[in-house]
PDB file of N, CA and C in Angstrom:
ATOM      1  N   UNK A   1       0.843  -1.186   0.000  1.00  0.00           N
ATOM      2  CA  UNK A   1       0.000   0.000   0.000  1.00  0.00           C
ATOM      3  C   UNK A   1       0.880   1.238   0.000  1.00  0.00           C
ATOM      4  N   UNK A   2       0.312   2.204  -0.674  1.00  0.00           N
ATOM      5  CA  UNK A   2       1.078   4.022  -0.644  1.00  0.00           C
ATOM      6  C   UNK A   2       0.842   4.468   0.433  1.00  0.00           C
ATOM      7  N   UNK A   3       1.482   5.323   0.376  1.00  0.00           N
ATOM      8  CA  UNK A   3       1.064   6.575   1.753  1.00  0.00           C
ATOM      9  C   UNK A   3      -0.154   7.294   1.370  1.00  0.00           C
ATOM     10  N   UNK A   4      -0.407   7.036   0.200  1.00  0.00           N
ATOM     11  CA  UNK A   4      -1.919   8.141  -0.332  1.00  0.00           C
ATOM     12  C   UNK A   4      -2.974   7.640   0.764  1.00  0.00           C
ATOM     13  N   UNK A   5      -2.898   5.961  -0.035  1.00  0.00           N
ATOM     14  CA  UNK A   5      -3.857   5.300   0.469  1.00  0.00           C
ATOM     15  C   UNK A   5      -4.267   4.917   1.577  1.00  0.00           C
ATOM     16  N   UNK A   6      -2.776   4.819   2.719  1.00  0.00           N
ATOM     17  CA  UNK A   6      -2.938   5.003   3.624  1.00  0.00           C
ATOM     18  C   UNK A   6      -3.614   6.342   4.437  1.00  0.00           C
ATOM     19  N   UNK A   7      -2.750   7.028   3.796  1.00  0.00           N
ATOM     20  CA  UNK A   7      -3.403   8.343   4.791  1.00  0.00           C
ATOM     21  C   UNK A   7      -4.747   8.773   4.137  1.00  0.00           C
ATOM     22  N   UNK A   8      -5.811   8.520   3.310  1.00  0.00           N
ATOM     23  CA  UNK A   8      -6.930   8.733   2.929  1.00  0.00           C
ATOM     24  C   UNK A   8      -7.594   7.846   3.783  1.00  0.00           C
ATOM     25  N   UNK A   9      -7.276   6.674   3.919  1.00  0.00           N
ATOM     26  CA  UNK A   9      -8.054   5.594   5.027  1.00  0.00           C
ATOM     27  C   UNK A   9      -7.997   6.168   5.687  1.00  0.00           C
ATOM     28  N   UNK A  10      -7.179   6.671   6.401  1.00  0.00           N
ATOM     29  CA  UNK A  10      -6.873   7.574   8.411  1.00  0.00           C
ATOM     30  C   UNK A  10      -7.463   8.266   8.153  1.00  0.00           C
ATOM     31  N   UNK A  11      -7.688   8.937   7.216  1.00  0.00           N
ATOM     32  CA  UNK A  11      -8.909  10.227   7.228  1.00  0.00           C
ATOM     33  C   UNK A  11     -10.156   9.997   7.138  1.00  0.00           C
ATOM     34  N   UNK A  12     -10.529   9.012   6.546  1.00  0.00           N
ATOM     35  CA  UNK A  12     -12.166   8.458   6.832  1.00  0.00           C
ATOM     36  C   UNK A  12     -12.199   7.874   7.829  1.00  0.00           C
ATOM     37  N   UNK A  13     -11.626   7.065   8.341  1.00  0.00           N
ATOM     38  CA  UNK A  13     -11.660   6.764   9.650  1.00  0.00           C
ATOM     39  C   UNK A  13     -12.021   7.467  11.113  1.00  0.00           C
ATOM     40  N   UNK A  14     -11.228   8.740  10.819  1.00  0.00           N
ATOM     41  CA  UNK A  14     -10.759  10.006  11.742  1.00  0.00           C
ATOM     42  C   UNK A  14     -11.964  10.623  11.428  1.00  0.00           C
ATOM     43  N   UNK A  15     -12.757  10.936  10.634  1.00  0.00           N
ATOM     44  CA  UNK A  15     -14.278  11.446  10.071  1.00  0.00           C
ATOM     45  C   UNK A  15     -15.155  10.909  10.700  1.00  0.00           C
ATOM     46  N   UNK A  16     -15.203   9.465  10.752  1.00  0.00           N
ATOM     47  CA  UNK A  16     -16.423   8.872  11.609  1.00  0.00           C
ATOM     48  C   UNK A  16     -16.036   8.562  12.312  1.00  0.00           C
ATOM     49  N   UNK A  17     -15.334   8.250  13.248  1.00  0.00           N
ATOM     50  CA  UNK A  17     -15.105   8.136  14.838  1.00  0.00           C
ATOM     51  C   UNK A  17     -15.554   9.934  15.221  1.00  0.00           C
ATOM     52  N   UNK A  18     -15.628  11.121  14.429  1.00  0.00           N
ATOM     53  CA  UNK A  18     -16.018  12.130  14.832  1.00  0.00           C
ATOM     54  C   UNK A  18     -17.194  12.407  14.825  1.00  0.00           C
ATOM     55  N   UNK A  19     -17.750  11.744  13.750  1.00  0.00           N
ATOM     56  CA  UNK A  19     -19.155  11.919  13.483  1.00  0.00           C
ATOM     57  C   UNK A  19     -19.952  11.131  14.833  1.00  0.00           C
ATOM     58  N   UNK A  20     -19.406   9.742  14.942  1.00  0.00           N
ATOM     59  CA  UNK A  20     -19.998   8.699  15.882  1.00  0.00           C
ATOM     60  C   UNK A  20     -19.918   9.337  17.281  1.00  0.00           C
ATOM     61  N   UNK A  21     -18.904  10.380  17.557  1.00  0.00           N
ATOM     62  CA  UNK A  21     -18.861  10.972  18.797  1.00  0.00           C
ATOM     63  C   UNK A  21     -19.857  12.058  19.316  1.00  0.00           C
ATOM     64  N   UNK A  22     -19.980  12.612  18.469  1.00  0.00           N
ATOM     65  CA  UNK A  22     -20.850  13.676  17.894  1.00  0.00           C
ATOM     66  C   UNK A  22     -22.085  12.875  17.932  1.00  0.00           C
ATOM     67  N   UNK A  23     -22.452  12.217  17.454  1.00  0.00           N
ATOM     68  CA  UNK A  23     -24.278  11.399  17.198  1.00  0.00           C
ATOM     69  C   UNK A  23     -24.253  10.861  18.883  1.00  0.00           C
ATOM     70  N   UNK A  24     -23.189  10.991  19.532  1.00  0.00           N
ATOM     71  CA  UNK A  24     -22.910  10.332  20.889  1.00  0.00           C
ATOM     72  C   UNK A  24     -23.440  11.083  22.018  1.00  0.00           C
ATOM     73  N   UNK A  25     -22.635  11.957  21.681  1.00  0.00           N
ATOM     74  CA  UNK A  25     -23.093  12.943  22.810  1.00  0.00           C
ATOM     75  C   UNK A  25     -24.302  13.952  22.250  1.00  0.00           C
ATOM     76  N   UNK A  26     -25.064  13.727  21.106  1.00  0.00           N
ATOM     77  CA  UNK A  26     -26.457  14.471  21.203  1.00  0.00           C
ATOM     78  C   UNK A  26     -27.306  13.408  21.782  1.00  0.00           C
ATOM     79  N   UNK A  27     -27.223  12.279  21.753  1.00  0.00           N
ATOM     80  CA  UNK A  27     -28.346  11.081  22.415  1.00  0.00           C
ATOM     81  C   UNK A  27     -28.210  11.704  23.545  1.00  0.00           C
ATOM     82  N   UNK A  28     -26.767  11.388  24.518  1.00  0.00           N
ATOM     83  CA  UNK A  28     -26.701  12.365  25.838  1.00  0.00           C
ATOM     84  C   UNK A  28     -27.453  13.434  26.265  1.00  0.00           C
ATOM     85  N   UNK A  29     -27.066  14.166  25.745  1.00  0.00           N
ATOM     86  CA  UNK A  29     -27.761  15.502  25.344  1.00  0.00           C
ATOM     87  C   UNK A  29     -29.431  15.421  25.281  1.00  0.00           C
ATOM     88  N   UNK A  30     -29.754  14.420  24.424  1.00  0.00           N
ATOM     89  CA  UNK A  30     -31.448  14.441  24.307  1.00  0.00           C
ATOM     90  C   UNK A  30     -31.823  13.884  25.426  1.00  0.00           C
ATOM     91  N   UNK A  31     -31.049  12.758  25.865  1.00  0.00           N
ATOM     92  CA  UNK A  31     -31.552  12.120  27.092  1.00  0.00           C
ATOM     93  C   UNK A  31     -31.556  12.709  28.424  1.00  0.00           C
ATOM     94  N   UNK A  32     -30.458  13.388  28.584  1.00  0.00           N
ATOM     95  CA  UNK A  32     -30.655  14.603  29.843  1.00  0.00           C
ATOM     96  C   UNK A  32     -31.419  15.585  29.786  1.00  0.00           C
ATOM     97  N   UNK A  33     -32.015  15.953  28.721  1.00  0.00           N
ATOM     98  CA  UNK A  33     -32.535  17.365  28.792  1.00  0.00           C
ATOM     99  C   UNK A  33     -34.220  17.331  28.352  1.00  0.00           C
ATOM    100  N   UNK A  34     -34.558  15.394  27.886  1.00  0.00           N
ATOM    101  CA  UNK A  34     -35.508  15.292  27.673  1.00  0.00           C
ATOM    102  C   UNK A  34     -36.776  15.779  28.560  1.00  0.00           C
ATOM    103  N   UNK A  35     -38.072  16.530  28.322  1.00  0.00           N
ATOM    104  CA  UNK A  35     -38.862  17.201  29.375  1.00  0.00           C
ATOM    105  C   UNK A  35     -38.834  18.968  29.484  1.00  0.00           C
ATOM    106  N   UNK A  36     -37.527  18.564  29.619  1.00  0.00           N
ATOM    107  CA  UNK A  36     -36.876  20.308  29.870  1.00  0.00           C
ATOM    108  C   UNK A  36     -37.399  21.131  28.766  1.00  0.00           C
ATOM    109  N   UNK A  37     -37.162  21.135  27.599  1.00  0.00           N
ATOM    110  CA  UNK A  37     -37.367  21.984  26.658  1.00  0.00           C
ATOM    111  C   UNK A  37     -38.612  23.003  26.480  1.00  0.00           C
ATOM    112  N   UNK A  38     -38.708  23.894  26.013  1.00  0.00           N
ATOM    113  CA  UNK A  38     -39.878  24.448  26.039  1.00  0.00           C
ATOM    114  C   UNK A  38     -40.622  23.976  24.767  1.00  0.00           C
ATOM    115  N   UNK A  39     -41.881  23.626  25.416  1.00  0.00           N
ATOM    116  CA  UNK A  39     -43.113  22.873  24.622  1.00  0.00           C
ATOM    117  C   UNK A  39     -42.849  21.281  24.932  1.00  0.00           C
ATOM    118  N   UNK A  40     -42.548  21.397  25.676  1.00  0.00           N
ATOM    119  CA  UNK A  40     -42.070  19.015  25.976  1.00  0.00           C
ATOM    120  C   UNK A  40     -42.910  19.292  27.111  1.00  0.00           C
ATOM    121  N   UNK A  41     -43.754  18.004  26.552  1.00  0.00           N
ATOM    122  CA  UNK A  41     -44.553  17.521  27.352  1.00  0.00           C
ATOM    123  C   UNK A  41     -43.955  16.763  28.219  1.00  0.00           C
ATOM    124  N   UNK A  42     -43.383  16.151  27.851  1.00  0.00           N
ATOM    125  CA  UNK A  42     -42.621  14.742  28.816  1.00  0.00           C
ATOM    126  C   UNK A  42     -42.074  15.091  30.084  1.00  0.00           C
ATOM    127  N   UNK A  43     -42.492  14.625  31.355  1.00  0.00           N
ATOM    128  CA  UNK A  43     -41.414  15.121  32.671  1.00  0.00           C
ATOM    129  C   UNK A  43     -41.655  16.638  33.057  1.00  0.00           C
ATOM    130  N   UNK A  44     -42.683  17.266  32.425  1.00  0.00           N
ATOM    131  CA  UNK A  44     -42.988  18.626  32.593  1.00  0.00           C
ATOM    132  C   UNK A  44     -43.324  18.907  33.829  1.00  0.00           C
ATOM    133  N   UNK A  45     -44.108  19.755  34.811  1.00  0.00           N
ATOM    134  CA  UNK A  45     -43.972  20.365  35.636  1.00  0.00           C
ATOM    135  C   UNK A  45     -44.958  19.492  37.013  1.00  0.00           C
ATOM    136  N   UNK A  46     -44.523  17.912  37.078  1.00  0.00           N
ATOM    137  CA  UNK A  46     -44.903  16.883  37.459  1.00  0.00           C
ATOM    138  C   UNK A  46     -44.036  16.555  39.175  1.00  0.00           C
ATOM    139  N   UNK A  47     -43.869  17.814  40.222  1.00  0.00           N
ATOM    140  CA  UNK A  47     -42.961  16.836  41.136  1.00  0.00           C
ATOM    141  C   UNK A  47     -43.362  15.586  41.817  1.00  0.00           C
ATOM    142  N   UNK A  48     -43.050  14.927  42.269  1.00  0.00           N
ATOM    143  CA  UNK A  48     -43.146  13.780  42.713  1.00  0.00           C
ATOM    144  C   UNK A  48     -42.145  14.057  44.557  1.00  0.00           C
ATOM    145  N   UNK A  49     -43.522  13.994  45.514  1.00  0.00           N
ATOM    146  CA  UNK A  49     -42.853  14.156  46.576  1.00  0.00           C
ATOM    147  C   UNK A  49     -42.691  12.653  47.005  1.00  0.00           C
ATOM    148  N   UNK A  50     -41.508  12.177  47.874  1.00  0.00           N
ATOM    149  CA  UNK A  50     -41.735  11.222  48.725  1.00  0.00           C
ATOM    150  C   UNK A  50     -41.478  11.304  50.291  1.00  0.00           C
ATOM    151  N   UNK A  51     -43.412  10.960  50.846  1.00  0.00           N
ATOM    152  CA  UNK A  51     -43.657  11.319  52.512  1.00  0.00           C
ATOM    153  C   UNK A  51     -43.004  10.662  53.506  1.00  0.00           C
ATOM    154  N   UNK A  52     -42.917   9.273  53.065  1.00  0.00           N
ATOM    155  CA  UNK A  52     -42.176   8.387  54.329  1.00  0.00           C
ATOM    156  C   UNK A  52     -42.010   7.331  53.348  1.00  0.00           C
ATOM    157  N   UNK A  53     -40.882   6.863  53.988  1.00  0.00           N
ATOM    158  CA  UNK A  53     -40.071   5.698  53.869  1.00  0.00           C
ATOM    159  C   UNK A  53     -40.044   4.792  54.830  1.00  0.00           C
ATOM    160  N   UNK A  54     -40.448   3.329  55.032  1.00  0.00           N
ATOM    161  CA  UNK A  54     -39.975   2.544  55.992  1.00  0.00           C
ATOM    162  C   UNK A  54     -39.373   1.478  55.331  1.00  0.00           C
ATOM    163  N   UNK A  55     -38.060   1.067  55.569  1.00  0.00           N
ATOM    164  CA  UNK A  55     -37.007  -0.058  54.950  1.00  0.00           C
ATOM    165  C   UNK A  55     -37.795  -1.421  55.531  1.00  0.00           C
ATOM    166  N   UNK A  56     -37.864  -2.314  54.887  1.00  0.00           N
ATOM    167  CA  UNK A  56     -38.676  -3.940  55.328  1.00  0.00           C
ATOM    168  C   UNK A  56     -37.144  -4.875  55.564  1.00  0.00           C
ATOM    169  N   UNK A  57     -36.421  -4.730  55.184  1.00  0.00           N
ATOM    170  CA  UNK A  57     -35.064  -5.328  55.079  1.00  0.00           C
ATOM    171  C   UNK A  57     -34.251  -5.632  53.963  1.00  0.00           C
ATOM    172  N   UNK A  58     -33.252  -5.989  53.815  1.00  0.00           N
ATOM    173  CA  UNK A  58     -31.840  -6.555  52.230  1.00  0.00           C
ATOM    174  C   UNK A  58     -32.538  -4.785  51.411  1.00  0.00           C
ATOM    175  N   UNK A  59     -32.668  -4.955  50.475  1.00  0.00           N
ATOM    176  CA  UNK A  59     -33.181  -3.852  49.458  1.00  0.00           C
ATOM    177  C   UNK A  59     -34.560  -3.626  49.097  1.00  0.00           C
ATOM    178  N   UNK A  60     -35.561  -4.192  50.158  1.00  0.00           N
ATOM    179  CA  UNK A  60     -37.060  -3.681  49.753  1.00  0.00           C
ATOM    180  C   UNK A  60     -37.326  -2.705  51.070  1.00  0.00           C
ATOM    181  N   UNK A  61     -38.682  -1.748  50.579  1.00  0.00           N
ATOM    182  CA  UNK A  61     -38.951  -0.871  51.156  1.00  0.00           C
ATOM    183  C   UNK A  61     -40.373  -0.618  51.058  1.00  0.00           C
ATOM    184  N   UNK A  62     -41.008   0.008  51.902  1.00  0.00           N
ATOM    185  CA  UNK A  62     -42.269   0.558  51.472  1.00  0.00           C
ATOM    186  C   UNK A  62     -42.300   2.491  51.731  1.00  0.00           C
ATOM    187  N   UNK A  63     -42.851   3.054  50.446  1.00  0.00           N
ATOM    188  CA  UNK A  63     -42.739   4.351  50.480  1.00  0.00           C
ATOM    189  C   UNK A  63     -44.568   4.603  50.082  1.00  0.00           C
ATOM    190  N   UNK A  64     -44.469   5.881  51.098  1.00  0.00           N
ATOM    191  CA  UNK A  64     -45.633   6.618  50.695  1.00  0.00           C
ATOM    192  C   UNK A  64     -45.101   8.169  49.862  1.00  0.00           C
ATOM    193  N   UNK A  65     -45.696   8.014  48.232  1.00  0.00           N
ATOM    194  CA  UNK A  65     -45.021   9.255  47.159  1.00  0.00           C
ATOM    195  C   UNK A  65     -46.382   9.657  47.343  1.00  0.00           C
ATOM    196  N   UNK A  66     -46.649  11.042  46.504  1.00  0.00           N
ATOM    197  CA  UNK A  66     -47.474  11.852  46.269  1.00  0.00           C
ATOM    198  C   UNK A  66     -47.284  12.663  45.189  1.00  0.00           C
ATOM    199  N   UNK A  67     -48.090  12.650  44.216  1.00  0.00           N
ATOM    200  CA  UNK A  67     -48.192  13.321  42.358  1.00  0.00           C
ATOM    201  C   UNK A  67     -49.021  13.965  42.208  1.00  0.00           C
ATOM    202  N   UNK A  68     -49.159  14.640  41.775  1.00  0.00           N
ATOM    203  CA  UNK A  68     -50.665  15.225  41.584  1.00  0.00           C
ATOM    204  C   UNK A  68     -51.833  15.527  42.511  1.00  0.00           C
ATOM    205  N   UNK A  69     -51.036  15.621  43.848  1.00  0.00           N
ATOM    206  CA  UNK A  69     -52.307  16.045  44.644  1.00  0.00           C
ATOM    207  C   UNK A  69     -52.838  14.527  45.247  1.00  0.00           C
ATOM    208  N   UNK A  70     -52.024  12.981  44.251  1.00  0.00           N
ATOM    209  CA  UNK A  70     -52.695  11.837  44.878  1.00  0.00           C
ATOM    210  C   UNK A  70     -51.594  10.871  45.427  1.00  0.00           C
ATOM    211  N   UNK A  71     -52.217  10.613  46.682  1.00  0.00           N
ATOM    212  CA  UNK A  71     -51.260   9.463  47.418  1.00  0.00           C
ATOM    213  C   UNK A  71     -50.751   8.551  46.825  1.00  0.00           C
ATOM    214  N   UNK A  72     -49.650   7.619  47.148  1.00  0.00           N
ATOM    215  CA  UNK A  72     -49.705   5.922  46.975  1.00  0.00           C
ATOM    216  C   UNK A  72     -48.742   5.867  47.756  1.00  0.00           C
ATOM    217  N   UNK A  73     -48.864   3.755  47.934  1.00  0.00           N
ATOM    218  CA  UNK A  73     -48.142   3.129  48.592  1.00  0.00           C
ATOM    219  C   UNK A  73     -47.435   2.106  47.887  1.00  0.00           C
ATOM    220  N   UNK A  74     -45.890   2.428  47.851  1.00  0.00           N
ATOM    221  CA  UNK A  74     -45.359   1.491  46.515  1.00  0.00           C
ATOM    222  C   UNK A  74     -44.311   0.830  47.073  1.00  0.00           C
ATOM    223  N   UNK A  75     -44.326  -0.571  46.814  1.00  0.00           N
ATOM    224  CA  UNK A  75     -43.220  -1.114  47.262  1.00  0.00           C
ATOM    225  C   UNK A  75     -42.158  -1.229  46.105  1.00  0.00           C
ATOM    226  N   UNK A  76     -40.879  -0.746  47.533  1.00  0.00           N
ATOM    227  CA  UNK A  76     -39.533  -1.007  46.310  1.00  0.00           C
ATOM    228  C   UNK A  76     -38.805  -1.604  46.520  1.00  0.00           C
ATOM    229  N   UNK A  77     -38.296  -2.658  45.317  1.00  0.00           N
ATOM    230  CA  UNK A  77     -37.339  -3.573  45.886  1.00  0.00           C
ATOM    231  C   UNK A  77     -35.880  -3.621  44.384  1.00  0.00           C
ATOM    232  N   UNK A  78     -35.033  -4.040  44.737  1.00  0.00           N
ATOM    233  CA  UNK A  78     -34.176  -4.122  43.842  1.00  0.00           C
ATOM    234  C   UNK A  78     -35.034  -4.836  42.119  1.00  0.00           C
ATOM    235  N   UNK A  79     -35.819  -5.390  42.288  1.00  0.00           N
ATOM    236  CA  UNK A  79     -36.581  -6.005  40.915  1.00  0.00           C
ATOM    237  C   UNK A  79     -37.294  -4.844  40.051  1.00  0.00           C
ATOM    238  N   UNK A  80     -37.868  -3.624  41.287  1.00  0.00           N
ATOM    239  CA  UNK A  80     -38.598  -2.832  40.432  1.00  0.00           C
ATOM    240  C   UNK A  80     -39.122  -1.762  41.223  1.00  0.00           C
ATOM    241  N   UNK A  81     -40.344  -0.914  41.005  1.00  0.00           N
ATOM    242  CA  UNK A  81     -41.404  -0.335  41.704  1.00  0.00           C
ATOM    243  C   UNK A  81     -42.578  -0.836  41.477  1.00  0.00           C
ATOM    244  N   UNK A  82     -43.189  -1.399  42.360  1.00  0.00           N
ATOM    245  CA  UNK A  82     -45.087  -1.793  42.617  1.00  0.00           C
ATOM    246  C   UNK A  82     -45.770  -1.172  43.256  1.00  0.00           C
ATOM    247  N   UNK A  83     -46.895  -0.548  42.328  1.00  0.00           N
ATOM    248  CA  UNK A  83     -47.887   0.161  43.061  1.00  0.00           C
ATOM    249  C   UNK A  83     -48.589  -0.953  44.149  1.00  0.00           C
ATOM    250  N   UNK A  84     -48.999  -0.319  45.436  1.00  0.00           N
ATOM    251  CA  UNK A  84     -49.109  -1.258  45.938  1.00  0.00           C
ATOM    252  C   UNK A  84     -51.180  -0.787  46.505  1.00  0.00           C
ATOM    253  N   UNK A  85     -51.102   0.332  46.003  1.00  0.00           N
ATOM    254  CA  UNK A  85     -52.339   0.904  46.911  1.00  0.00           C
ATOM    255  C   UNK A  85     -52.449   2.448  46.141  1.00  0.00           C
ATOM    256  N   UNK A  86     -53.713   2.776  46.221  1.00  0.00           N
ATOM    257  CA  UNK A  86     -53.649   4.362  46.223  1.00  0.00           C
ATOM    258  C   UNK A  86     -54.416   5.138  47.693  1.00  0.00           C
ATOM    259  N   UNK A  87     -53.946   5.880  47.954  1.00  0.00           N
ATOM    260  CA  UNK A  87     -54.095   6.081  49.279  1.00  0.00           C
ATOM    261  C   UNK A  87     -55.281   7.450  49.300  1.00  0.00           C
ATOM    262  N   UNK A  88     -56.127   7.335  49.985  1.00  0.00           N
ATOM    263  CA  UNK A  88     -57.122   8.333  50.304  1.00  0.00           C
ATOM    264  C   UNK A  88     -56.709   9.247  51.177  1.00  0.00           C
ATOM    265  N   UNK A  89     -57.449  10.489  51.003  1.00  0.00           N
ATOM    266  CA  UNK A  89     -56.999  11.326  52.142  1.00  0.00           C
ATOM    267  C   UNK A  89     -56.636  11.053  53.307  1.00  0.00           C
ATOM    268  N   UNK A  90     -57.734  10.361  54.155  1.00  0.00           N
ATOM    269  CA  UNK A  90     -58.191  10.241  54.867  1.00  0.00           C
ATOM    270  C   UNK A  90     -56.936   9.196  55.811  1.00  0.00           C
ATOM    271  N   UNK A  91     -56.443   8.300  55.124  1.00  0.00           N
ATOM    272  CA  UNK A  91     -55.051   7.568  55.903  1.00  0.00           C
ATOM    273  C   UNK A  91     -53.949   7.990  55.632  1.00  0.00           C
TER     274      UNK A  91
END
């Protein structure tokens, strides 16, 4: 092989490892900032409080969150989150 040919390979090469970095960090980019934007619905102006926590033992738990003005009781364990209840005012 020449040096042409060589160094034309290193340069396409050197092109898309830039490009691929670049397409890299906008996923990043979309994925952190997804919600945020103005007009995104997604993750919009939704907090999510959590009232109490009591640990059951190893990595499960039971939490009382609150969204929208509505209770629940969700158990968490290393497998996942389960709604476990929706909670009325009143308890």
């Amino acid at each position: 092989m020449d040096t042409e040919t060589i160094s034309g390979a290193a340069s396409t090469i050197a092109s898309l490892l830039i490009i691929l970095g670049l397409l890299a960090g906008l996923a990043f980019l979309a994925r952190r900032f997804k919600g945020r934007l103005p007009g995104s619905k997604a993750g919009g102006n939704m907090p999510v409080s959590i009232l109490s926590s009591r640990p059951l033992g190893g990595q499960q738990s039971l939490v009382i969150a609150e969204a929208e003005g509505q209770r629940f009781l969700l158990g968490i364990s290393r497998g996942g989150i389960v709604l476990i209840s929706r909670l009325d005012a009143h308890e």
